[in-house]
C-alpha atoms as a PDB file:
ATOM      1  CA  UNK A   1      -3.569  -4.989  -3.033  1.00  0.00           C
ATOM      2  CA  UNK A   2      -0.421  -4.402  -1.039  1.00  0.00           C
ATOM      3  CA  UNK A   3      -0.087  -2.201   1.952  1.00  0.00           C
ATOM      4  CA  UNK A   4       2.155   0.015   4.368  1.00  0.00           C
ATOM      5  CA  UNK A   5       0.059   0.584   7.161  1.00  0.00           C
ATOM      6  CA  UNK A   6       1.371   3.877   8.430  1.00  0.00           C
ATOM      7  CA  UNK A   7       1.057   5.456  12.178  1.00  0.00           C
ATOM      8  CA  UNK A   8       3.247   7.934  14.513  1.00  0.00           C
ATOM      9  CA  UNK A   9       3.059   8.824  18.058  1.00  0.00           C
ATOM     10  CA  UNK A  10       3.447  12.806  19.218  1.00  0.00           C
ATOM     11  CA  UNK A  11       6.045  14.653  21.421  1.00  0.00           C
ATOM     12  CA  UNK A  12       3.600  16.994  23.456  1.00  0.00           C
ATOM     13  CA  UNK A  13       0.291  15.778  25.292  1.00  0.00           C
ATOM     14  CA  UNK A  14      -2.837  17.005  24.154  1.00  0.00           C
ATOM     15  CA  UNK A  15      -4.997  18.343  27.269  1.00  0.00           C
ATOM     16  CA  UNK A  16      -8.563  16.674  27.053  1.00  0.00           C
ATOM     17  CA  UNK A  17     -11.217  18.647  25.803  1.00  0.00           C
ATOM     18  CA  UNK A  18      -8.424  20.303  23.549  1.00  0.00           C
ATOM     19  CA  UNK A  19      -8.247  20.789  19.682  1.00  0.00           C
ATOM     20  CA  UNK A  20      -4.945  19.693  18.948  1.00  0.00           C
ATOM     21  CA  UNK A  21      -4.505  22.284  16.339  1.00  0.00           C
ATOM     22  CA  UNK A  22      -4.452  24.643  18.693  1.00  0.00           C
ATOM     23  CA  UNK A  23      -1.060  23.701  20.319  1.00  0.00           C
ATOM     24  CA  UNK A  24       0.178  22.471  17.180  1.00  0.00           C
ATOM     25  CA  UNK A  25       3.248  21.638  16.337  1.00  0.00           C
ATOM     26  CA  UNK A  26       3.359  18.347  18.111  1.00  0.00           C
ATOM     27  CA  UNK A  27       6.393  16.688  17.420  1.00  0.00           C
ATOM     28  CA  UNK A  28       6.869  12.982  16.800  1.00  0.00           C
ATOM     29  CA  UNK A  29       8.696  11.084  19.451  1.00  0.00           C
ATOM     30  CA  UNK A  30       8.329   7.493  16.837  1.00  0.00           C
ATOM     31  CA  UNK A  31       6.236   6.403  13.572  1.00  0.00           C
ATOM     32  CA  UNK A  32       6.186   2.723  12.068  1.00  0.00           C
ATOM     33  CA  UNK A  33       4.844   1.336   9.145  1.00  0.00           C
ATOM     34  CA  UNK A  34       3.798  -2.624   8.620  1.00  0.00           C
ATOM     35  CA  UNK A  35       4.167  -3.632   4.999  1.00  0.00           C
ATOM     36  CA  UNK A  36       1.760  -6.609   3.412  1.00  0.00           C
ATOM     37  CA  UNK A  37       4.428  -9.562   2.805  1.00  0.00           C
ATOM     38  CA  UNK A  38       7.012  -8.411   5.313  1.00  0.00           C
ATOM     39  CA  UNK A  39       6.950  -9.467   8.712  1.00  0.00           C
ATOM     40  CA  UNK A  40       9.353  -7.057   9.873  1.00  0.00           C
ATOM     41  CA  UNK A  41       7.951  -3.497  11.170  1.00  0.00           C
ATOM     42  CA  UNK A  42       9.808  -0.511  10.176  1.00  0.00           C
ATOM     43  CA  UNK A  43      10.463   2.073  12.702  1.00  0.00           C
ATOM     44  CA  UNK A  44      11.586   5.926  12.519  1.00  0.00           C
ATOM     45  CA  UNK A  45      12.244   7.183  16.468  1.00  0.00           C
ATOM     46  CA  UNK A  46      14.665   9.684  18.196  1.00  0.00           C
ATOM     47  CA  UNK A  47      14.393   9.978  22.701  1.00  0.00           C
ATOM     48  CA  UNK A  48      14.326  13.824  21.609  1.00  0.00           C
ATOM     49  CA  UNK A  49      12.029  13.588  19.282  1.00  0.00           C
ATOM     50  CA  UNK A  50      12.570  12.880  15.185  1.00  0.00           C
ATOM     51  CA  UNK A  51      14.057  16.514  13.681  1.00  0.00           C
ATOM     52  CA  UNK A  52      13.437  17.992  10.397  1.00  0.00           C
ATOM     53  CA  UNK A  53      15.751  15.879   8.540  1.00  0.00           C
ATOM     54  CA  UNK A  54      14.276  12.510  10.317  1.00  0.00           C
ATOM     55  CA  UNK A  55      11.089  13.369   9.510  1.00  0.00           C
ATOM     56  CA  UNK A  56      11.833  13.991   5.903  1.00  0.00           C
ATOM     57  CA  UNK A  57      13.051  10.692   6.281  1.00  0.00           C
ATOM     58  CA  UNK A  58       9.478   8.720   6.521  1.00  0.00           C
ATOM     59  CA  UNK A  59       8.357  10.985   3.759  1.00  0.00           C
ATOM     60  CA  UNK A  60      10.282   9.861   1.287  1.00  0.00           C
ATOM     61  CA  UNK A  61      10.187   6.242   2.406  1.00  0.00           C
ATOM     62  CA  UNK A  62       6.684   6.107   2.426  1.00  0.00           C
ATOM     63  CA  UNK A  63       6.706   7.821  -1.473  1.00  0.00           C
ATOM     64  CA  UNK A  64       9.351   4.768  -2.068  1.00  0.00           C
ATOM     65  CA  UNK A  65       7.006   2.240  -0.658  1.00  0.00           C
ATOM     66  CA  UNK A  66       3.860   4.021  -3.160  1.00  0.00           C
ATOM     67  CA  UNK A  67       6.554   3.770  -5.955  1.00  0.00           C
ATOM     68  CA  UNK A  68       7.031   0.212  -5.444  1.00  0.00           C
ATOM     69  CA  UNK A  69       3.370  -0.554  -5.435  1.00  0.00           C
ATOM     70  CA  UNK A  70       2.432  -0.172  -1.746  1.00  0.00           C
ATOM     71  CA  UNK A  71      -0.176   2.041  -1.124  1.00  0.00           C
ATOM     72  CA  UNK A  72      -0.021   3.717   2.454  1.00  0.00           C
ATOM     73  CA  UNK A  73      -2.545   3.164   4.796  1.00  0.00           C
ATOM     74  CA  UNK A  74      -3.865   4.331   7.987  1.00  0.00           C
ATOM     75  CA  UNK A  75      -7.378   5.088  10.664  1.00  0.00           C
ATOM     76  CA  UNK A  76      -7.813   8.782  10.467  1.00  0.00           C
ATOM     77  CA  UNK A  77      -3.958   9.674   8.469  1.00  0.00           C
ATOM     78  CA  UNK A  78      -6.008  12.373   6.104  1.00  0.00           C
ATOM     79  CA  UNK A  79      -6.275  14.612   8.828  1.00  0.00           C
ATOM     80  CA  UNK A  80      -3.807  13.481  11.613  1.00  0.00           C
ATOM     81  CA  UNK A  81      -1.000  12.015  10.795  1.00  0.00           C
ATOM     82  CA  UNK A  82      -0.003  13.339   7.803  1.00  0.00           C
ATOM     83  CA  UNK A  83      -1.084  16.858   8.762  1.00  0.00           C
ATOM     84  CA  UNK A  84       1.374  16.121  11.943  1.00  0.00           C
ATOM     85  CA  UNK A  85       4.532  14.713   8.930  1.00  0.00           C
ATOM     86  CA  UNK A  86       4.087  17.707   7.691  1.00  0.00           C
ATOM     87  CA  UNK A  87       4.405  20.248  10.024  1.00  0.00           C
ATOM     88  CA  UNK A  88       7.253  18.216  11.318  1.00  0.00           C
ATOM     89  CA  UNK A  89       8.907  17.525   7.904  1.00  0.00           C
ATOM     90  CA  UNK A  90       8.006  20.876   5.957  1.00  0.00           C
ATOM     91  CA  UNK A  91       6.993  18.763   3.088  1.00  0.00           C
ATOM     92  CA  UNK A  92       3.014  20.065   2.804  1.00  0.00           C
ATOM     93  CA  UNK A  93       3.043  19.517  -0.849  1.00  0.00           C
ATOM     94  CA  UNK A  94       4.425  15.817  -1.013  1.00  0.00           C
ATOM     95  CA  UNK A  95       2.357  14.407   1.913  1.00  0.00           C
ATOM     96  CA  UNK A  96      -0.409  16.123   0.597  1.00  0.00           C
ATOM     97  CA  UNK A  97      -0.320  13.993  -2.427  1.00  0.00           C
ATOM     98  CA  UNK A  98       0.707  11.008  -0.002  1.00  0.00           C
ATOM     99  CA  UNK A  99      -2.695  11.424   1.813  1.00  0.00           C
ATOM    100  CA  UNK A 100      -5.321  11.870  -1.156  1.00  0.00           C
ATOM    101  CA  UNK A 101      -3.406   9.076  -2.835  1.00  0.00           C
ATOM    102  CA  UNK A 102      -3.520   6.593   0.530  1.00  0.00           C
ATOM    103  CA  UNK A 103      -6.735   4.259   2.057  1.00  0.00           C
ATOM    104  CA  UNK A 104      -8.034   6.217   5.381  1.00  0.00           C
ATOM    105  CA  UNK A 105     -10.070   3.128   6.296  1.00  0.00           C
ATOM    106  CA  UNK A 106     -11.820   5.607   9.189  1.00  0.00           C
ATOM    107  CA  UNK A 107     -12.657   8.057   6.367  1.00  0.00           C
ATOM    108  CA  UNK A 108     -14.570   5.601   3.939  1.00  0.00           C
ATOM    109  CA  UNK A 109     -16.662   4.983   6.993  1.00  0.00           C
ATOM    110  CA  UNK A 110     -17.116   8.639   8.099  1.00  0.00           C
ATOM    111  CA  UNK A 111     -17.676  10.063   3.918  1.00  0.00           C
ATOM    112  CA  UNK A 112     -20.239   6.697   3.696  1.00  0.00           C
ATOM    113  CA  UNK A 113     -21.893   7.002   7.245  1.00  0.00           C
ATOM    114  CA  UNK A 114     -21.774  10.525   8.436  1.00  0.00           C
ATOM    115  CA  UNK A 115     -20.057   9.934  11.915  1.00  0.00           C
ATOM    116  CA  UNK A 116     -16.817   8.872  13.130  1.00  0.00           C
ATOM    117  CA  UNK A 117     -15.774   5.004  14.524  1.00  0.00           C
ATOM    118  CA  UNK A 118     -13.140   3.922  16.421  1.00  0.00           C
ATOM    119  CA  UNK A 119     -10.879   1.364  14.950  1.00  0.00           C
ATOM    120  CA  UNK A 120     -11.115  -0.876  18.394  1.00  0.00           C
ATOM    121  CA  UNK A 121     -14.765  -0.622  17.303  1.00  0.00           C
ATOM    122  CA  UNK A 122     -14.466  -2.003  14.013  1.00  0.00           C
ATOM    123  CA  UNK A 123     -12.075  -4.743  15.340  1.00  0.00           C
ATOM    124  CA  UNK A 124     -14.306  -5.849  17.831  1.00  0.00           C
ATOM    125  CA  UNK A 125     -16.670  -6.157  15.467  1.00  0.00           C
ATOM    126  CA  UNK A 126     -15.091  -8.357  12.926  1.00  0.00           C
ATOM    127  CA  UNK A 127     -13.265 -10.171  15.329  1.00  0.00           C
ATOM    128  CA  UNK A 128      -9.115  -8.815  15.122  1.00  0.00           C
ATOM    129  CA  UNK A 129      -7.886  -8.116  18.120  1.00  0.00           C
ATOM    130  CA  UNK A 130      -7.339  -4.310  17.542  1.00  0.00           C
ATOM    131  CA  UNK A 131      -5.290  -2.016  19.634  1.00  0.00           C
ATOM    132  CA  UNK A 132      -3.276  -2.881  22.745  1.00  0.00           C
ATOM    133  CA  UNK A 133      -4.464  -2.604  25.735  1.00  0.00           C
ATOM    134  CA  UNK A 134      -0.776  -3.778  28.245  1.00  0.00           C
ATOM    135  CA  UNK A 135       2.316  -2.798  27.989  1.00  0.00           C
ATOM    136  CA  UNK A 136       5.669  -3.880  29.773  1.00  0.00           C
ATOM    137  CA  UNK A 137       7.587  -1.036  31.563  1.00  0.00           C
ATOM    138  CA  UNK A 138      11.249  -0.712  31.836  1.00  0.00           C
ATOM    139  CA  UNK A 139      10.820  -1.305  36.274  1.00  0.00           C
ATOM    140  CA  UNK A 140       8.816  -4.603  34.815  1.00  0.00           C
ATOM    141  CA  UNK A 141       5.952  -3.955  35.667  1.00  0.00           C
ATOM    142  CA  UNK A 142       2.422  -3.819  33.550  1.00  0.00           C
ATOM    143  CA  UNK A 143       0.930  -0.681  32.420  1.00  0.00           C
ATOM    144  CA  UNK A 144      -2.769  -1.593  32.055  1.00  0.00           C
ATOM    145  CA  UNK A 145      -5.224   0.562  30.008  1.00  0.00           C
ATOM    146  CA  UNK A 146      -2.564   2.053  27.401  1.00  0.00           C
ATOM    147  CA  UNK A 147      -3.850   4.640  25.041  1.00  0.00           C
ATOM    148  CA  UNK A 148      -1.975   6.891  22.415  1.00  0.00           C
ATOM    149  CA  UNK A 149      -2.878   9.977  24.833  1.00  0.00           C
ATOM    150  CA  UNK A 150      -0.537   8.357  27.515  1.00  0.00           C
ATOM    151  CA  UNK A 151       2.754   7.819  24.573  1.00  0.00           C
ATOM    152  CA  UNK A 152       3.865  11.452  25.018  1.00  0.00           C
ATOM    153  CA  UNK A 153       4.403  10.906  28.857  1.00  0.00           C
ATOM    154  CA  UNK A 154       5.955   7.555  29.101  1.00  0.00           C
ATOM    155  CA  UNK A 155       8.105   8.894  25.820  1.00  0.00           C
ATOM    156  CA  UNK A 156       9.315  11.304  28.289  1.00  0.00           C
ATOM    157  CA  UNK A 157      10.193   9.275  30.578  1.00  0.00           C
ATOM    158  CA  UNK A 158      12.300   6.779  28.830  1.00  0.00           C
ATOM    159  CA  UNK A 159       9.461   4.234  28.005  1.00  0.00           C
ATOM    160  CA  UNK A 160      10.575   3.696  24.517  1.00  0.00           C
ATOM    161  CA  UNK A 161       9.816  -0.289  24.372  1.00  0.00           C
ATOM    162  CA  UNK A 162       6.688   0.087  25.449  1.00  0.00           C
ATOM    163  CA  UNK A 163       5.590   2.993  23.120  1.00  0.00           C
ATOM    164  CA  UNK A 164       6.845   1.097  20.080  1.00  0.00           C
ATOM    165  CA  UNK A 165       5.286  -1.926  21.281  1.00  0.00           C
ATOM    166  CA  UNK A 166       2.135   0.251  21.250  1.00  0.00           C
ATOM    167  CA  UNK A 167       3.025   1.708  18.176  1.00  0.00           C
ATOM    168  CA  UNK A 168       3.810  -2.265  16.518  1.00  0.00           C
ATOM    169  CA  UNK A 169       0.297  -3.056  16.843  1.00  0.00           C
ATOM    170  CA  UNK A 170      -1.229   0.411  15.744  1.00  0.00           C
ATOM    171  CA  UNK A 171      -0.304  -0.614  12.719  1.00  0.00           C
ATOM    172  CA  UNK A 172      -0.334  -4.345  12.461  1.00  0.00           C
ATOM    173  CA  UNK A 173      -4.070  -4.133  13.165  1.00  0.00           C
ATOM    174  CA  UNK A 174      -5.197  -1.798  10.826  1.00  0.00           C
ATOM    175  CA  UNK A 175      -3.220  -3.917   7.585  1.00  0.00           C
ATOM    176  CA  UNK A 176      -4.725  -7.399   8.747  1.00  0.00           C
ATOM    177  CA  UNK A 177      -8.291  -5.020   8.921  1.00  0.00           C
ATOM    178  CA  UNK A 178      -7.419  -4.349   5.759  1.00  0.00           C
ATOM    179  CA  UNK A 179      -6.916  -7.406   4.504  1.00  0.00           C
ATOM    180  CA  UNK A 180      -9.916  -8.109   5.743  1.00  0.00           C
ATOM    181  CA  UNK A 181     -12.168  -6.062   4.102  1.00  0.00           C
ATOM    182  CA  UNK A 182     -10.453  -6.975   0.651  1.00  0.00           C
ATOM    183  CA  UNK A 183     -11.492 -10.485   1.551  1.00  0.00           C
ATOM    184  CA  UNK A 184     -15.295 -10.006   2.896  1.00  0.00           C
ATOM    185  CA  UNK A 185     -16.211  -6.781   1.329  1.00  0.00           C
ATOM    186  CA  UNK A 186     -17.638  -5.595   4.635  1.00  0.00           C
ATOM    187  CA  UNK A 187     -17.179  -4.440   7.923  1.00  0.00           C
ATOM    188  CA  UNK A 188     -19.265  -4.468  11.424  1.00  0.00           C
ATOM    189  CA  UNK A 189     -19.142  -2.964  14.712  1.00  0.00           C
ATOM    190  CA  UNK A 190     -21.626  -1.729  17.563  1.00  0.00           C
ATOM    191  CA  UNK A 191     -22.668   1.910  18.110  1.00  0.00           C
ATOM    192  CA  UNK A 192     -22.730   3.900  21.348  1.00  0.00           C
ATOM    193  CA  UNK A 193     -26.049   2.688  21.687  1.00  0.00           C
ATOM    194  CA  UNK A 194     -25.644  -0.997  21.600  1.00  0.00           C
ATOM    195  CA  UNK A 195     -27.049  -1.652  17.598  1.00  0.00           C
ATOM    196  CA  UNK A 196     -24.863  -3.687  15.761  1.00  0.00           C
ATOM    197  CA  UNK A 197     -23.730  -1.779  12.393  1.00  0.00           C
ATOM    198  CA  UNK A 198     -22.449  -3.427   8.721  1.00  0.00           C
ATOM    199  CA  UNK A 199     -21.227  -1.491   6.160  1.00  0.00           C
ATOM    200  CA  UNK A 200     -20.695  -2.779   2.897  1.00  0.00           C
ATOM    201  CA  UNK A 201     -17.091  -1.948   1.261  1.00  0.00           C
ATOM    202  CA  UNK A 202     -16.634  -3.394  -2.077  1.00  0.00           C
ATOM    203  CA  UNK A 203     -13.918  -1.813  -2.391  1.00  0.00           C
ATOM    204  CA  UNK A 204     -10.569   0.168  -0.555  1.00  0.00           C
ATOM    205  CA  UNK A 205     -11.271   3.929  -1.460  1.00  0.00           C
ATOM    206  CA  UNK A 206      -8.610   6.161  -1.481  1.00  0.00           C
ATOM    207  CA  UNK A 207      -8.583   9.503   0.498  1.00  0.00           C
ATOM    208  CA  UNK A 208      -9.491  11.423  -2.716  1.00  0.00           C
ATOM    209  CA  UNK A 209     -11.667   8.789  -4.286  1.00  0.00           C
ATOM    210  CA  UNK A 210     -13.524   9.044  -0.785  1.00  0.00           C
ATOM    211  CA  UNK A 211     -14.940  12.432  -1.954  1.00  0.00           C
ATOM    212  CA  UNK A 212     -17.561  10.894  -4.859  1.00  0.00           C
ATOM    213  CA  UNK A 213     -18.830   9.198  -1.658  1.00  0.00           C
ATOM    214  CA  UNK A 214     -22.511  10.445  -1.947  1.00  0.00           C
ATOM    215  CA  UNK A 215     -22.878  12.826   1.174  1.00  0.00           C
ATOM    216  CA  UNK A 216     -25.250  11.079   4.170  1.00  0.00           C
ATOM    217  CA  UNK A 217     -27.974  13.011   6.022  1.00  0.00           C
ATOM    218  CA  UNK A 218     -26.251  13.968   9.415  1.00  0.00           C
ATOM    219  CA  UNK A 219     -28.210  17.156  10.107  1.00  0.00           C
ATOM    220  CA  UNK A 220     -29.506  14.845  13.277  1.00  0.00           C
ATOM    221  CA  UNK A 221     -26.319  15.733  14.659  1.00  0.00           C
ATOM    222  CA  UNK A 222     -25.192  18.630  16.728  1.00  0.00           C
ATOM    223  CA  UNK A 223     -21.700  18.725  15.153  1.00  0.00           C
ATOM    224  CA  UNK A 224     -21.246  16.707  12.527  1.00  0.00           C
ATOM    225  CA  UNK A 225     -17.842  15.571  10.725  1.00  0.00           C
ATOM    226  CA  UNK A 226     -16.960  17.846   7.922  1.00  0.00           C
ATOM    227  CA  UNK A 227     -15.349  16.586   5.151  1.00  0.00           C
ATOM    228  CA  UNK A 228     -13.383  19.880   4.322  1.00  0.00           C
ATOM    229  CA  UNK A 229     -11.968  19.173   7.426  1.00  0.00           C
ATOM    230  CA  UNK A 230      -9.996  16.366   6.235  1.00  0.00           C
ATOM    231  CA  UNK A 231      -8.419  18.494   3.624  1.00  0.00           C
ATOM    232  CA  UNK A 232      -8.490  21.756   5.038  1.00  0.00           C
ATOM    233  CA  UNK A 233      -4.274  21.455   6.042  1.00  0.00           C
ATOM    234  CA  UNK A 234      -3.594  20.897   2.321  1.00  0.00           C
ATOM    235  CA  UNK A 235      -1.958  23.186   0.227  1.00  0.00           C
ATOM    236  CA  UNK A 236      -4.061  25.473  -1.667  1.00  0.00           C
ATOM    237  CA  UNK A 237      -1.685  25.713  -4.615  1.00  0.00           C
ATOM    238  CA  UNK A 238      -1.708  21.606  -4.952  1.00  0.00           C
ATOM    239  CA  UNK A 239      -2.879  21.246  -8.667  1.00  0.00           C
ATOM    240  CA  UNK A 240      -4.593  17.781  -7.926  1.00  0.00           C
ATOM    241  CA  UNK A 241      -6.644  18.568  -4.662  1.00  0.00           C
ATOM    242  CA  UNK A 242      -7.593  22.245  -6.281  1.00  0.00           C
ATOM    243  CA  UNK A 243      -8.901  20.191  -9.730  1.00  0.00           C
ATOM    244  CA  UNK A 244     -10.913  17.821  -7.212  1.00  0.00           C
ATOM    245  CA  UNK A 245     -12.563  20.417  -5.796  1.00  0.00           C
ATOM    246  CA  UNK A 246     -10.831  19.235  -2.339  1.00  0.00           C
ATOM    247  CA  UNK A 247      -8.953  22.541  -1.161  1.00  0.00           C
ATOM    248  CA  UNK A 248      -9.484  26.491  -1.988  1.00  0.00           C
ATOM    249  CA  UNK A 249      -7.300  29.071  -2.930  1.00  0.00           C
END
């Protein structure tokens, strides 16, 4: 199977302890996709943040790249970052379609398991060297510790390398994961409480395919994942989501 791993960084910072719905729209400062075959990373960025138009722009490269037998790919792009394309790009209907039709590699685990994992998690656990942790500032000195939640600020200030660096291996990790998987039908990482986990994944679901996932007993938890939430963004009047039984009117 061939891949564009897809990922985007925001404009504004998201307070902690904040739902980031709540001070929606976000803006995207810079998104990149890693394609299976091509060792060059495609990247979308503006300093002022990527406009309408520009955002319109990844939207209909990344239907080119389906078109041309690439299936999109992403950790948690069902209910992030294509929810965030589209509120940038106005397009709710066609990245809609992009996202039930896409691998959410974080969403087979959460439909299958009941809870959510982190993708460092996952690559710790089967050995890729997941997301990156140092990054090279324009002054030259090392930024130690980089997250996503700190790419809004040093966006800001004029860090552009570094976020794209950031940004290069948010989604060069998540394709070779991919591969992966494809290759050993299964996954492994450790839980909060120190137990290692394997899951079994004979196969790459897609977002929509995710929902025949037979539902797992989570009523342990105090606020469990729900898998409306995934969806909930969608477009009630989308013909395929509505037949799936994904979104309401």
């Amino acid at each position: 199977m061939k891949f564009a791993s897809f990922d985007l960084e925001i404009i504004k910072e998201i307070p902690e302890d904040t739902d980031w719905k709540e001070i929606a729209p976000l803006g995207i400062s810079c998104a990149a996709a890693a394609v299976t075959e091509y060792p060059e990373i495609r990247f979308w960025q503006s300093p002022k943040g990527l406009d309408v138009n520009e955002s319109q722009v990844i939207v209909r490269d990344l239907q080119n790249a389906y078109n041309n037998g690439y299936i999109p790919l992403t950790w948690n792009g069902t209910s992030f970052d294509f929810q965030v394309l589209a509120q940038e790009s106005g397009l709710y209907n066609e990245c809609a379609k992009l996202a039930l039709e896409h691998i959410d590699m974080m969403m087979i685990i959460t439909f299958t398991k009941g809870w959510y994992v982190g993708l460092q998690s996952v690559c710790d656990g089967v050995g890729i060297k997941g997301k990156l942790k140092e990054v090279k500032l324009n002054d030259g000195s090392i930024l130690t510790e980089m997250t996503g939640a700190r790419a809004p600020e040093l966006w800001a200030k004029g860090e552009y390398d570094a976020v794209l660096e950031y940004l290069k291996d948010d989604v060069t990790q998540p394709l070779e994961l991919a591969h992966y998987i494809e290759k050993n039908k299964t996954i492994k990482w450790k839980s909060k409480s120190g137990n290692t986990q394997t899951l079994y994944i004979p196969k790459l679901l897609t977002a929509r395919e995710c929902f025949q996932i037979p539902k797992p007993d989570n009523s342990w938890m105090d606020n469990p994942p729900q898998r409306e939430d995934f969806v909930s963004w969608m477009p009630g009047q989308l013909p395929s989501a509505k037949a799936d039984g994904l979104v309401s009117n």
